[in-house]
N, C-alpha and C. Protein backbone atom coordinates (compact mmCIF):
# COMPACT_ATOMS: atom_id res chain seq x y z
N UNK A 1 93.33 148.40 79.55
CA UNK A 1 92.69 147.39 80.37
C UNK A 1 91.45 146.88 79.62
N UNK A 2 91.24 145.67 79.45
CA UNK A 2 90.30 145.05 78.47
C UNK A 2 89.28 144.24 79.76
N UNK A 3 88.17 144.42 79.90
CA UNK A 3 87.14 143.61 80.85
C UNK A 3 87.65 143.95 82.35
N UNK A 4 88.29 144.78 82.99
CA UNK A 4 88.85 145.05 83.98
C UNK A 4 90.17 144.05 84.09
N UNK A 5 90.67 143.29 83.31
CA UNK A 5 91.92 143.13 82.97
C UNK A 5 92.97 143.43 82.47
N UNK A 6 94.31 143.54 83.20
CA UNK A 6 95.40 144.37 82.79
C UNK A 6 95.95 143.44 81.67
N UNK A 7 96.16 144.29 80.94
CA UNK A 7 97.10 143.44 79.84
C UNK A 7 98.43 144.07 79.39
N UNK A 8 98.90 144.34 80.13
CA UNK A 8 100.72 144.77 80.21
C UNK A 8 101.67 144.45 80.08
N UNK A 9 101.42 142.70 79.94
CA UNK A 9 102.36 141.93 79.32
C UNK A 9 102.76 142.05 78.15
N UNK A 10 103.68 141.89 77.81
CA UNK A 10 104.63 141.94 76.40
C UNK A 10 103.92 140.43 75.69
N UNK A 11 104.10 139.99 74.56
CA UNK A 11 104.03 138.91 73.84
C UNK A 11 105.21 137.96 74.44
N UNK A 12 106.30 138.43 74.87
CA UNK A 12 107.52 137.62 75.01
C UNK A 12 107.51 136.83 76.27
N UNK A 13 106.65 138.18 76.63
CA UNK A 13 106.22 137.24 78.46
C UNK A 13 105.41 135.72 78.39
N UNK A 14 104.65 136.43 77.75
CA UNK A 14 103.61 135.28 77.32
C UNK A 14 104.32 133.88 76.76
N UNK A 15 104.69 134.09 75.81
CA UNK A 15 105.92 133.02 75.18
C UNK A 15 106.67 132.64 76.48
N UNK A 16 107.64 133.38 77.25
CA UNK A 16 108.43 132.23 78.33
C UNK A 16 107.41 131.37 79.21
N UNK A 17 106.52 131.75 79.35
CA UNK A 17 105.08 131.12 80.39
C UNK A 17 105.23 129.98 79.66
N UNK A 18 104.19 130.25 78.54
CA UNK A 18 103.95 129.02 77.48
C UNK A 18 105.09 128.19 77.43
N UNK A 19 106.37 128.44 77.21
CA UNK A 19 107.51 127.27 76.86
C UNK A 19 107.58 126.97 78.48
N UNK A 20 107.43 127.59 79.20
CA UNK A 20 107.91 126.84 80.92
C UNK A 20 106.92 126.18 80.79
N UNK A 21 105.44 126.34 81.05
CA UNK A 21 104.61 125.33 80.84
C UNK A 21 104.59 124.12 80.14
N UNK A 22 104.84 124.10 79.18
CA UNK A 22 105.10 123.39 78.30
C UNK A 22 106.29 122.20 78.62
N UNK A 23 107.11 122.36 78.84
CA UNK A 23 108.53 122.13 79.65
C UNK A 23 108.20 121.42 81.10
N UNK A 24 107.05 121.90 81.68
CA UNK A 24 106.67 121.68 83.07
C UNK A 24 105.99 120.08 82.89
N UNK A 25 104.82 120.30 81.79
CA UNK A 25 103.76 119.53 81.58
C UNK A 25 104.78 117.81 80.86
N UNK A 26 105.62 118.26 80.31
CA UNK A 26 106.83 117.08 79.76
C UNK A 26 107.47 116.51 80.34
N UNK A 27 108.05 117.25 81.28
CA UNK A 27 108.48 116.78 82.46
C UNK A 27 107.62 115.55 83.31
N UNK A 28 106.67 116.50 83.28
CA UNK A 28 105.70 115.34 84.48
C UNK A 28 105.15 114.57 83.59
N UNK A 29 104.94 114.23 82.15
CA UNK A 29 104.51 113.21 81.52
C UNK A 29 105.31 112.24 81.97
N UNK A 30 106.64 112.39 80.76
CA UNK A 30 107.91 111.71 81.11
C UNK A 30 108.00 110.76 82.44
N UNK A 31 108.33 112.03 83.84
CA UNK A 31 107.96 111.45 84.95
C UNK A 31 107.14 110.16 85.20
N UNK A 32 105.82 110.38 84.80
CA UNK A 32 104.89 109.17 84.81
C UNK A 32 104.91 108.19 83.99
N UNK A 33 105.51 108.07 82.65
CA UNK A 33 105.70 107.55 82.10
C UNK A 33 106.96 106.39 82.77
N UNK A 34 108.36 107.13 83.01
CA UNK A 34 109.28 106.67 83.99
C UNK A 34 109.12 105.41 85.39
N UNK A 35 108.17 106.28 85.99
CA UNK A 35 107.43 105.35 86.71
C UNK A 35 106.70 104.29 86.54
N UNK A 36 105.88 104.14 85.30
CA UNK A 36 105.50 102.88 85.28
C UNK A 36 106.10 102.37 84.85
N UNK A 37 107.32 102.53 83.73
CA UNK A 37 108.05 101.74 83.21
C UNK A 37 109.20 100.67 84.64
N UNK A 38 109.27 101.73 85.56
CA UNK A 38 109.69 100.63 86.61
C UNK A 38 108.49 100.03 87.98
N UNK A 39 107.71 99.92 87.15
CA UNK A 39 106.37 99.69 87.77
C UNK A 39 106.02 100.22 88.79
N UNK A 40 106.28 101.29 89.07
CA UNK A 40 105.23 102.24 90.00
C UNK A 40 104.20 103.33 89.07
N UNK A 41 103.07 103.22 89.78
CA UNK A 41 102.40 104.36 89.47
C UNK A 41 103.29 105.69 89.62
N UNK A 42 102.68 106.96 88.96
CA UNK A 42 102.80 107.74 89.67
C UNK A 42 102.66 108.55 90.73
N UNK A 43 101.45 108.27 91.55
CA UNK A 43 101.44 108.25 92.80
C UNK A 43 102.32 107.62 93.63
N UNK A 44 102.59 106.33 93.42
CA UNK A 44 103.72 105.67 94.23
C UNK A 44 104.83 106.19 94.20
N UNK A 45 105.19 106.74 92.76
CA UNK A 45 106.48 107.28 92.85
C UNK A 45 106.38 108.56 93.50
N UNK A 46 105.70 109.54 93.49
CA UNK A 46 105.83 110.97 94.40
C UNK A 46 106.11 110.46 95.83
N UNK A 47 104.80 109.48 96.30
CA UNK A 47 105.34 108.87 97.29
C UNK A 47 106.28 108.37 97.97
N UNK A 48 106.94 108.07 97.25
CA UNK A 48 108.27 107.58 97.51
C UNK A 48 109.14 108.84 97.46
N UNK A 49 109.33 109.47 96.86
CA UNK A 49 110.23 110.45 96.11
C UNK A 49 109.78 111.55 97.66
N UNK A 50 108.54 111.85 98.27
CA UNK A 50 108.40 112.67 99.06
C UNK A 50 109.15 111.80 99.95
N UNK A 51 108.75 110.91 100.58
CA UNK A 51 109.60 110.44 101.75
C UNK A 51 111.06 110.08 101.91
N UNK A 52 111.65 109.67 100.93
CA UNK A 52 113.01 109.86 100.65
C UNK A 52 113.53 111.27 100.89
N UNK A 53 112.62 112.29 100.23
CA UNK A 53 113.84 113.84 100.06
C UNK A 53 112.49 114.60 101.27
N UNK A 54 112.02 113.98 102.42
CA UNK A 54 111.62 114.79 103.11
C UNK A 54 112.63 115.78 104.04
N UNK A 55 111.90 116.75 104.57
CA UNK A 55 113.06 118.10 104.86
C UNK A 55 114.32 117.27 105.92
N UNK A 56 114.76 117.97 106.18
CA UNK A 56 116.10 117.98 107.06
C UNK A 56 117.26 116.51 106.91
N UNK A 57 116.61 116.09 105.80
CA UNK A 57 117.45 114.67 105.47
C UNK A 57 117.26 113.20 106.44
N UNK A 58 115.99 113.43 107.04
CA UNK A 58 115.44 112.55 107.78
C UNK A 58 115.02 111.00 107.60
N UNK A 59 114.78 111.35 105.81
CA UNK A 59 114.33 110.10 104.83
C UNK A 59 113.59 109.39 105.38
N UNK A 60 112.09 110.37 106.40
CA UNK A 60 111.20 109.20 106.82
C UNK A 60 110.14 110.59 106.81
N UNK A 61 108.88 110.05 107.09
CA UNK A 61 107.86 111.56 106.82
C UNK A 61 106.33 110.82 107.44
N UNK A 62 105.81 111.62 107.28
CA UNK A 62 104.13 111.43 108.46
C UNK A 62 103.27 111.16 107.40
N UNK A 63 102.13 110.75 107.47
CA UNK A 63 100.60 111.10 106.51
C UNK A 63 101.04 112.31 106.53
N UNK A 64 100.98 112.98 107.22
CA UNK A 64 100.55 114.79 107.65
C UNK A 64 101.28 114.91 106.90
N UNK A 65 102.88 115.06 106.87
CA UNK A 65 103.43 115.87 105.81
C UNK A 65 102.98 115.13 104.45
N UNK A 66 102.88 114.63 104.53
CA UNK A 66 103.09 113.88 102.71
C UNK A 66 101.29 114.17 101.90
N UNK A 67 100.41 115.17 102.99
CA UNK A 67 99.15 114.75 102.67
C UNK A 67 99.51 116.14 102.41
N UNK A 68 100.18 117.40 103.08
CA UNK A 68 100.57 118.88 103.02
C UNK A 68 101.39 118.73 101.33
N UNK A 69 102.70 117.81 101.06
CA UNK A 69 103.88 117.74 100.16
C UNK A 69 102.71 116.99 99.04
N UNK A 70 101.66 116.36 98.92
CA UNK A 70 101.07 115.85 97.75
C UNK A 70 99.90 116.47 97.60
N UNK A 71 99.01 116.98 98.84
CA UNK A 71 97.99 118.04 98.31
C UNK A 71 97.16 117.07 98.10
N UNK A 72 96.87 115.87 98.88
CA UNK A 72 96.02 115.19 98.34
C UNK A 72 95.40 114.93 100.09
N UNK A 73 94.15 114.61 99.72
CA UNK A 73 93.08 114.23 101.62
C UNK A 73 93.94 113.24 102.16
N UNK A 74 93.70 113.16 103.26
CA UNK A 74 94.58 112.35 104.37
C UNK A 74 93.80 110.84 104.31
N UNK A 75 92.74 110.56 103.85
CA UNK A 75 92.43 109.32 103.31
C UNK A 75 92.96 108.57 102.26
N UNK A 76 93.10 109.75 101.34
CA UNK A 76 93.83 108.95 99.79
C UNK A 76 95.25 108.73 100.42
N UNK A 77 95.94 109.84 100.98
CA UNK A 77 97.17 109.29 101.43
C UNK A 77 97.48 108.12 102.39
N UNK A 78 97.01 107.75 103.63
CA UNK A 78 97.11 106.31 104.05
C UNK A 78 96.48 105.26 102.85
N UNK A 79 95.35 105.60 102.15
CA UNK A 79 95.27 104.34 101.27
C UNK A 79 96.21 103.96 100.54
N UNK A 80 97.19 105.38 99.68
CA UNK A 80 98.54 104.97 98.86
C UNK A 80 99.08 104.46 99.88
N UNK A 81 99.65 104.99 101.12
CA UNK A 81 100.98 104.35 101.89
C UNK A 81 100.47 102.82 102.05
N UNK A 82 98.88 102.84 102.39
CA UNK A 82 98.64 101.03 103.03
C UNK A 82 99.43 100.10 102.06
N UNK A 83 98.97 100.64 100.09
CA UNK A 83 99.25 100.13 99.17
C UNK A 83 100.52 99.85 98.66
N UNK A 84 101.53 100.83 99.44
CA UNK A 84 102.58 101.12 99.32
C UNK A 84 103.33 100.08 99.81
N UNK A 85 103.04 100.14 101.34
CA UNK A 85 103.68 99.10 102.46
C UNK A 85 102.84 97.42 101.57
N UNK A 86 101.75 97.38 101.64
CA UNK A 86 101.63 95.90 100.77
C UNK A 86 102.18 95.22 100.21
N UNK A 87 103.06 96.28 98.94
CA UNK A 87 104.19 96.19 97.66
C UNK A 87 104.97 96.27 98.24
N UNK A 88 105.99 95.97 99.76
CA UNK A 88 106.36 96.28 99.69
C UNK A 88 108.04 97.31 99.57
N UNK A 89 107.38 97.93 99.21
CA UNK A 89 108.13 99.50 99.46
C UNK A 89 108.19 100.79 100.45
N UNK A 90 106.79 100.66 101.05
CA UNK A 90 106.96 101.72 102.39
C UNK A 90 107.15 101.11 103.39
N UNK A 91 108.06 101.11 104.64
CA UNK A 91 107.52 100.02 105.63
C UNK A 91 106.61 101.88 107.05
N UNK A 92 106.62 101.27 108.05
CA UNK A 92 106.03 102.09 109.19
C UNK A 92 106.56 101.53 110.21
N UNK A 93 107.36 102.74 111.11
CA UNK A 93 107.61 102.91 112.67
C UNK A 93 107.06 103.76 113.19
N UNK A 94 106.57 103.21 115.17
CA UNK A 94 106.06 104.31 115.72
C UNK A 94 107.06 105.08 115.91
N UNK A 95 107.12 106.87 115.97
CA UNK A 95 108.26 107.70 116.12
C UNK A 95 108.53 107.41 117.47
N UNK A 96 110.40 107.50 117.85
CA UNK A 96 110.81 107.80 118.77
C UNK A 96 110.59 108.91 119.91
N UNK A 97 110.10 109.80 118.89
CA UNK A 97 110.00 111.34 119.17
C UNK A 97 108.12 111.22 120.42
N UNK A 98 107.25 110.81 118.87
CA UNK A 98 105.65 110.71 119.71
C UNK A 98 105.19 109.50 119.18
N UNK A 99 104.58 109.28 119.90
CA UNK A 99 104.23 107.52 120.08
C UNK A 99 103.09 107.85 119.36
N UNK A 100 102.28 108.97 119.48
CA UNK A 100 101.06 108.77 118.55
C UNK A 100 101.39 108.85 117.05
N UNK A 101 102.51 108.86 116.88
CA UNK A 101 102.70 109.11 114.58
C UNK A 101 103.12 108.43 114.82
N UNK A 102 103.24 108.20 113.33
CA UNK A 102 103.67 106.74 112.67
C UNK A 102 104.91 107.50 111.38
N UNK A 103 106.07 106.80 111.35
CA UNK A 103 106.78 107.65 110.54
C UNK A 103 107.19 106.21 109.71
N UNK A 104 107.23 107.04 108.58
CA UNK A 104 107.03 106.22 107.04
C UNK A 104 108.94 106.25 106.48
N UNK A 105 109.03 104.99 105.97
CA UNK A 105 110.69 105.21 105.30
C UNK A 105 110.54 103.94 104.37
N UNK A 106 111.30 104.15 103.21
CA UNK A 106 111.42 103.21 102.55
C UNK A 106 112.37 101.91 102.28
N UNK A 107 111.76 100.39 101.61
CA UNK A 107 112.18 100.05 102.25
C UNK A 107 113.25 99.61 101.03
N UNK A 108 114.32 97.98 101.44
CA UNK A 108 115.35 98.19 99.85
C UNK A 108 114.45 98.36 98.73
N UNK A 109 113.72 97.87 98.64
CA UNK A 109 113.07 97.58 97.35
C UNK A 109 112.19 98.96 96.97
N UNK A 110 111.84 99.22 97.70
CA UNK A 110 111.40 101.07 97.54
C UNK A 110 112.42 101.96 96.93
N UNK A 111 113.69 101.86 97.79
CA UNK A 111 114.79 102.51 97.58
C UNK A 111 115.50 102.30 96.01
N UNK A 112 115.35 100.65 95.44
CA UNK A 112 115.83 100.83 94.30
C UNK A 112 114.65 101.07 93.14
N UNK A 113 113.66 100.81 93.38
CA UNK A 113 112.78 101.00 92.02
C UNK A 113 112.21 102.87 92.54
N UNK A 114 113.04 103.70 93.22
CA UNK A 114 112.82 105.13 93.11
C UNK A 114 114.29 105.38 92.50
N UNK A 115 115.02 104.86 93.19
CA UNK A 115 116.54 104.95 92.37
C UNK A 115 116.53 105.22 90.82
N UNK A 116 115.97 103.92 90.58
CA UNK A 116 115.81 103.66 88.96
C UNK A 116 114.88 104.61 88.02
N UNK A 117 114.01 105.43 88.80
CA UNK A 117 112.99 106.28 88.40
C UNK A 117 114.20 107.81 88.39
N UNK A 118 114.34 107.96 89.09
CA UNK A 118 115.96 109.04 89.75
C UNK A 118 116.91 109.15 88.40
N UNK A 119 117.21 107.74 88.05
CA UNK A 119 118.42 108.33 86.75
C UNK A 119 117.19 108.05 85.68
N UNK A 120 116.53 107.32 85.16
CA UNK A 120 116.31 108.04 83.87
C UNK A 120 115.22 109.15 84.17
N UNK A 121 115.35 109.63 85.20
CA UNK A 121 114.66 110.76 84.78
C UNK A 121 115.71 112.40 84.77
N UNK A 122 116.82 111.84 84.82
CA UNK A 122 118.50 113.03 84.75
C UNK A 122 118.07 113.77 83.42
N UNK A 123 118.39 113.34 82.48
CA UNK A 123 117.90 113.77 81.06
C UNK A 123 116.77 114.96 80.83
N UNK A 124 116.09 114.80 81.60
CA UNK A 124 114.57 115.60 81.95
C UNK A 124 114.69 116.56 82.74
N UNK A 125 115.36 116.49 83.73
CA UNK A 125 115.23 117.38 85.39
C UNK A 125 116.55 118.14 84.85
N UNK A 126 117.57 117.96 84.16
CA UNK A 126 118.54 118.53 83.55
C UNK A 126 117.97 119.95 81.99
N UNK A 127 117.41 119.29 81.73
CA UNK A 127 116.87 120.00 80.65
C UNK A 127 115.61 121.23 81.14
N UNK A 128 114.88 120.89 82.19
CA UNK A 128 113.74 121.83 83.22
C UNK A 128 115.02 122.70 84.05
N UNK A 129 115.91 122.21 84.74
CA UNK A 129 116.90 123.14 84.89
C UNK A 129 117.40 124.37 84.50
N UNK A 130 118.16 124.12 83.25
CA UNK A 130 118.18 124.70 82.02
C UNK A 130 116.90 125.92 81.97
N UNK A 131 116.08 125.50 81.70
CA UNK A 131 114.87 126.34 81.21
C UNK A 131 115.16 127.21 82.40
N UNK A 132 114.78 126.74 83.43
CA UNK A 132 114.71 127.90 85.16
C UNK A 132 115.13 128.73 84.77
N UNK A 133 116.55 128.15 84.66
CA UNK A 133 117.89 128.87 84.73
C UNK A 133 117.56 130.28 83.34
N UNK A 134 117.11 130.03 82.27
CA UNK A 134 117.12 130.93 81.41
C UNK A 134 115.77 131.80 81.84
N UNK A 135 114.65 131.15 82.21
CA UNK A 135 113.71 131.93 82.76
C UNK A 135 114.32 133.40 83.85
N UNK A 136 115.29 132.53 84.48
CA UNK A 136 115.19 133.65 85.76
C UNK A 136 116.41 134.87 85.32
N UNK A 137 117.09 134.38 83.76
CA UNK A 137 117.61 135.92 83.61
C UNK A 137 117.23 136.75 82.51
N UNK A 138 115.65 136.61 81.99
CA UNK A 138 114.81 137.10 81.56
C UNK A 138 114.55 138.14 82.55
């Protein structure tokens, strides 16, 4: 134990970290890169990408969740969605369910410039796959 730190890791451990990281950090370049090339930020695109694959196949989602799914304050998130819906790409209904939320879905034009972000990013999310996959029978 060095400074009250365990150091019990192998070198090899260390190495799969580093290449997942590594692998992780490319990914999400790429990603952003992807996105602006079909002119979304990358914020817009998570945005999108959260409300499309929100849980139960609903393909519509709250501030609340998307402020929980992006980790970002509930201010920055209505300012992306306002910015969103402007461009747009997000539209807003009051829910059926409670009249006080507002549930977010995208709209065609949302749907195809996340589409287009979706396949070229196959190449990438195929290859981070891969890695998991060898990570988890380490």
């Amino acid at each position: 134990m060095a400074d009250g730190v365990e150091t019990g890791l192998a070198v090899s451990d260390y190495e799969r970290v580093a290449e997942f990281r590594a692998a992780l950090r490319r990914f999400l370049r790429v990603s952003e890169d992807a996105a602006r090339r079909n002119g979304l930020t990358p914020r817009r695109h998570l945005l999108l990408l959260m409300i499309k694959g929100a849980p139960g196949g609903s393909q519509t989602s709250t501030v609340s969740e998307l402020c929980e799914q992006l980790q970002l304050a509930q201010s920055t998130v209505t300012e992306l969605v306002r910015r969103a819906e402007s461009a747009g790409l997000v539209r807003r209904e009051q829910s059926s369910q409670d009249g006080r939320v507002v549930d977010l879905s995208l709209t065609p034009a949302g749907e195809a410039a996340l589409a287009q972000v979706h396949a070229d990013l196959r190449p990438e999310r195929d290859a981070l796959a891969r890695l998991l996959g060898l990570l988890e029978h380490r």
